[in-house]
Protein backbone atom coordinates (compact mmCIF):
# COMPACT_ATOMS: atom_id res chain seq x y z
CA UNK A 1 40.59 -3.09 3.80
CA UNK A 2 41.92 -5.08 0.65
CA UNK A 3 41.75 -3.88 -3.06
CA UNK A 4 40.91 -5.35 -6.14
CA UNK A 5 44.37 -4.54 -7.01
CA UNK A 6 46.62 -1.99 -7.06
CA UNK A 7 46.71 0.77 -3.82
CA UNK A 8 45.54 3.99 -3.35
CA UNK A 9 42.94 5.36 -0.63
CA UNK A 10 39.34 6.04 -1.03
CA UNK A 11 38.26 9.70 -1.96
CA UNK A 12 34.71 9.09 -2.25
CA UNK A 13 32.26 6.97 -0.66
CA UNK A 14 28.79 6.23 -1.21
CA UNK A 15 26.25 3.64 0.42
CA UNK A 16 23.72 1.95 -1.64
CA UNK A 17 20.70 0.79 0.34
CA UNK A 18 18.17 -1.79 -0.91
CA UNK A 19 15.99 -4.41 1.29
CA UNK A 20 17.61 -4.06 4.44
CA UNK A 21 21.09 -4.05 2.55
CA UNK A 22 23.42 -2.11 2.40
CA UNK A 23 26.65 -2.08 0.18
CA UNK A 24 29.60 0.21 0.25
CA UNK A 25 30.92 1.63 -2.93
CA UNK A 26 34.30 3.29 -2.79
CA UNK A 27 36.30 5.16 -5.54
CA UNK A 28 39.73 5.89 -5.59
CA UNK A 29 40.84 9.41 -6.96
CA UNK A 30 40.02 9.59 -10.74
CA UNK A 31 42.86 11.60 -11.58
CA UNK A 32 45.69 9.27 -11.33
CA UNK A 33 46.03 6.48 -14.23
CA UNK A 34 44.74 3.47 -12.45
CA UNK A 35 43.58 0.05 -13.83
CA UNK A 36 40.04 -0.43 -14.25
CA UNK A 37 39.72 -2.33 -11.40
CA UNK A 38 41.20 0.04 -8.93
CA UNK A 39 38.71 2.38 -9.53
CA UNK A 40 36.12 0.11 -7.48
CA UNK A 41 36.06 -1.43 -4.50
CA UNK A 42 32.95 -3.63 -3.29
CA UNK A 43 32.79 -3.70 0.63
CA UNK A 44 31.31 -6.60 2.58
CA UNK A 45 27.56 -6.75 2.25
CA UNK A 46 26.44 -6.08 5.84
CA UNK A 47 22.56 -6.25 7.49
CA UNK A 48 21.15 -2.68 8.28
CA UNK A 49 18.02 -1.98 10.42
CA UNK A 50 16.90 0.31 7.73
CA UNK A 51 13.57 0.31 5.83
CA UNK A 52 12.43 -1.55 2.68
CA UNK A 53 11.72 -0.08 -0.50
CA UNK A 54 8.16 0.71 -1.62
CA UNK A 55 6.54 -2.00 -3.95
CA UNK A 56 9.09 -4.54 -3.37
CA UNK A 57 6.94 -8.45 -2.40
CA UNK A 58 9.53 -10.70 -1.22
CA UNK A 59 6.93 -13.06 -0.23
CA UNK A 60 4.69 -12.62 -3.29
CA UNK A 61 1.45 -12.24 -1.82
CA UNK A 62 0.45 -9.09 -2.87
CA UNK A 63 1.44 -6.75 -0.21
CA UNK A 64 4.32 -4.65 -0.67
CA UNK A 65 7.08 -5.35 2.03
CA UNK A 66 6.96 -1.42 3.18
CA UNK A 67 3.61 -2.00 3.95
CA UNK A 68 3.88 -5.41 5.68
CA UNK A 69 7.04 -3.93 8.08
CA UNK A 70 4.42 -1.05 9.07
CA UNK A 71 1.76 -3.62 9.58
CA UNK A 72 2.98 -6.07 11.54
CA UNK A 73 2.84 -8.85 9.14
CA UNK A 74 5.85 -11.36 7.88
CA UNK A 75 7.08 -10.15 4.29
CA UNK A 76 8.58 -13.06 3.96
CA UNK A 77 5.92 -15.64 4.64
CA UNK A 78 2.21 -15.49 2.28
CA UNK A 79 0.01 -13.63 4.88
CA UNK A 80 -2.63 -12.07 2.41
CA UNK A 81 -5.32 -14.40 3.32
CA UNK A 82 -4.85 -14.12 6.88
CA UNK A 83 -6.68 -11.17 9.43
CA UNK A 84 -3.94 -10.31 11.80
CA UNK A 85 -6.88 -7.57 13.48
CA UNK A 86 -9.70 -10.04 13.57
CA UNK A 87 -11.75 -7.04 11.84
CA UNK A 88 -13.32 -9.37 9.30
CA UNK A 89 -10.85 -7.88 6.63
CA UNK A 90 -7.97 -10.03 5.01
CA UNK A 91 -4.80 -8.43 5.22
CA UNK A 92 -4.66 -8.07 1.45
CA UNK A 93 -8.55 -6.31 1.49
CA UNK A 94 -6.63 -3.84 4.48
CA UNK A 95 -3.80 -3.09 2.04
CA UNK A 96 -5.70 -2.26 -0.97
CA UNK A 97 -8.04 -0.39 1.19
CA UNK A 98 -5.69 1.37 2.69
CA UNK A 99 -6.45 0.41 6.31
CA UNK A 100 -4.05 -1.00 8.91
CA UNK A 101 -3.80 -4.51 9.33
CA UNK A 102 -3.27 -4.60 12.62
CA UNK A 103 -6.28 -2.43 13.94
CA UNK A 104 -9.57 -3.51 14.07
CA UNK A 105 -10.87 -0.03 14.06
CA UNK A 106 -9.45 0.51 10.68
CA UNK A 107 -11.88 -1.13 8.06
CA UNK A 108 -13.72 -0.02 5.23
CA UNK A 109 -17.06 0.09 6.46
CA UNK A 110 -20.63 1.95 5.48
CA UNK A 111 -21.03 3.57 8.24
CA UNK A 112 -24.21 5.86 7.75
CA UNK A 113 -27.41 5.89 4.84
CA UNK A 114 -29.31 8.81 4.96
CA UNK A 115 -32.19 9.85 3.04
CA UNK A 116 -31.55 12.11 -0.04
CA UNK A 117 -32.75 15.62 -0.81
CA UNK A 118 -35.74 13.65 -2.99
CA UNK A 119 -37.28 10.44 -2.11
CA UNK A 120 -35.40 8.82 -4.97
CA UNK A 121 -31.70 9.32 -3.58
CA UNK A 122 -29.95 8.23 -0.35
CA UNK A 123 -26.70 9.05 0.81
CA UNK A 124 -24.19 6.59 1.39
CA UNK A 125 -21.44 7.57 4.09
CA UNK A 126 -18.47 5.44 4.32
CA UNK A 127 -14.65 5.32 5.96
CA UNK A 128 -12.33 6.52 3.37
CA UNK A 129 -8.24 6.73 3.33
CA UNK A 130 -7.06 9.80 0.93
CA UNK A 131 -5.66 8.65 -2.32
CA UNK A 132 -8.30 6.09 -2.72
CA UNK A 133 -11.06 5.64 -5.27
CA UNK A 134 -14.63 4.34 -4.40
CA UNK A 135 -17.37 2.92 -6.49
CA UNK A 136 -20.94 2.61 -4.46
CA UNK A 137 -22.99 0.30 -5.42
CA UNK A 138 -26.71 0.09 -4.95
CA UNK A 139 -29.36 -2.53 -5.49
CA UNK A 140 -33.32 -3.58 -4.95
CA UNK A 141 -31.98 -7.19 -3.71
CA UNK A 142 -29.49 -8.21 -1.30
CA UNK A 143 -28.46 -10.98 -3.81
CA UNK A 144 -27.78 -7.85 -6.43
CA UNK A 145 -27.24 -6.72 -9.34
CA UNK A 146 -25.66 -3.99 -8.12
CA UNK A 147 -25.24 -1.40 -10.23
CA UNK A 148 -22.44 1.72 -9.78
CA UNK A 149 -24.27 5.06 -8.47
CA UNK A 150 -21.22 6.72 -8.06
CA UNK A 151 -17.57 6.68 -8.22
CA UNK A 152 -15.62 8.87 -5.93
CA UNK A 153 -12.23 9.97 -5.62
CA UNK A 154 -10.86 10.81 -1.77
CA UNK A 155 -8.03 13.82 -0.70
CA UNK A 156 -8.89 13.32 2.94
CA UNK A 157 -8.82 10.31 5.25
CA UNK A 158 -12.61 9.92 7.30
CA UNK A 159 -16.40 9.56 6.32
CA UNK A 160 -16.62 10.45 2.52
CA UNK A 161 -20.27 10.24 1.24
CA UNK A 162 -21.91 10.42 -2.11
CA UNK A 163 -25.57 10.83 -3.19
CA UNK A 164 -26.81 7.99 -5.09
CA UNK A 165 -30.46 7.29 -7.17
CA UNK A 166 -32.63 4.18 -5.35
CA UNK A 167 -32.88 1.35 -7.72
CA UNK A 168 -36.64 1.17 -7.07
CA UNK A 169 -39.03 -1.17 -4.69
CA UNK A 170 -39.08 -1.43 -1.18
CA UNK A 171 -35.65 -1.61 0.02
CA UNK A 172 -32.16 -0.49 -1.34
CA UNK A 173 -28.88 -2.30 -0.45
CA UNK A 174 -25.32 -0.59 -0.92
CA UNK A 175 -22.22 -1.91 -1.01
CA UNK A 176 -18.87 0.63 -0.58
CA UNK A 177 -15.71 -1.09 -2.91
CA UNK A 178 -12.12 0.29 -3.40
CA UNK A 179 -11.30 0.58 -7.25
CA UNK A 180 -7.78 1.35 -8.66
CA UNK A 181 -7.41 5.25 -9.52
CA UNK A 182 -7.08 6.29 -12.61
């Protein structure tokens, strides 16, 4: 090991970790009168296997590295467009739903519509992930509007479901979309 300057032997260490990096910082003991400089010492920057930070995009797609590693994907190459599952989702529609990117079982998805209590209401069911919010949206045309009939909030990953009024006529579509929380 070489110093800055002067001599002396560590009497503290502590790692820094960031990305996949990880730096050594050393300090001397701060009792004794030392220059400035022989209070640090910068090790070698060395690779780790460790894990990446949440909300760091070294690829700038849109998905956070954390969740790319988990996923499967490349965090350094622009993957947001692609479906690594073949579910029908785009990896950046599984991140902000919350699904895994690389199951096809794991897709935001109506999965049930029930009739409601009266004639006027049905009940949309739907996958969910916990810590997501939900608007369902209903309409009298498969070419919309579609209007909000409810907005729910999720604790618990698995079929949420809401009760929502019919628009009116013969048929009513619903859609199920993810919307930041609040």
């Amino acid at each position: 090991m070489a110093w800055l300057s002067g001599g002396g032997e560590p009497s503290e260490s502590l790692s820094l970790f960031y990305q996949s990096i990880t730096t050594s910082l050393r300090v001397v003991d701060p009792l004794a009168p030392p220059a400035v400089e022989d209070l640090v010492w910068w090790d070698r920057v060395t690779s780790s296997g460790g894990t990446t930070l949440p909300g760091i995009d070294t690829d700038g797609d849109g998905i956070p590295d954390d969740y790319e590693v988990a996923n499967g994907l490349d965090r350094l190459a622009d993957d947001a467009a692609s479906d690594l599952d073949g579910d029908g989702m785009s990896n950046i529609a599984e991140y902000l739903a919350g699904t895994s990117a690389n199951d096809s079982t794991s897709v935001l998805q109506v999965t049930r519509v029930l009739p409601g209590r009266v004639s006027s209401s049905i009940q949309v069911l739907w996958s969910a992930v916990a810590g997501h919010q939900y608007e369902v949206l209903v309409s009298a045309s498969l070419q919309g509007p579609y209007l909000v009939g409810r907005t729910v909030s999720v604790g618990v990953t698995g079929e949420a479901a809401a009760v929502v009024s019919r628009p009116g006529g013969p048929a009513t579509f619903v859609r199920v979309r993810v919307v930041p929380a609040p």
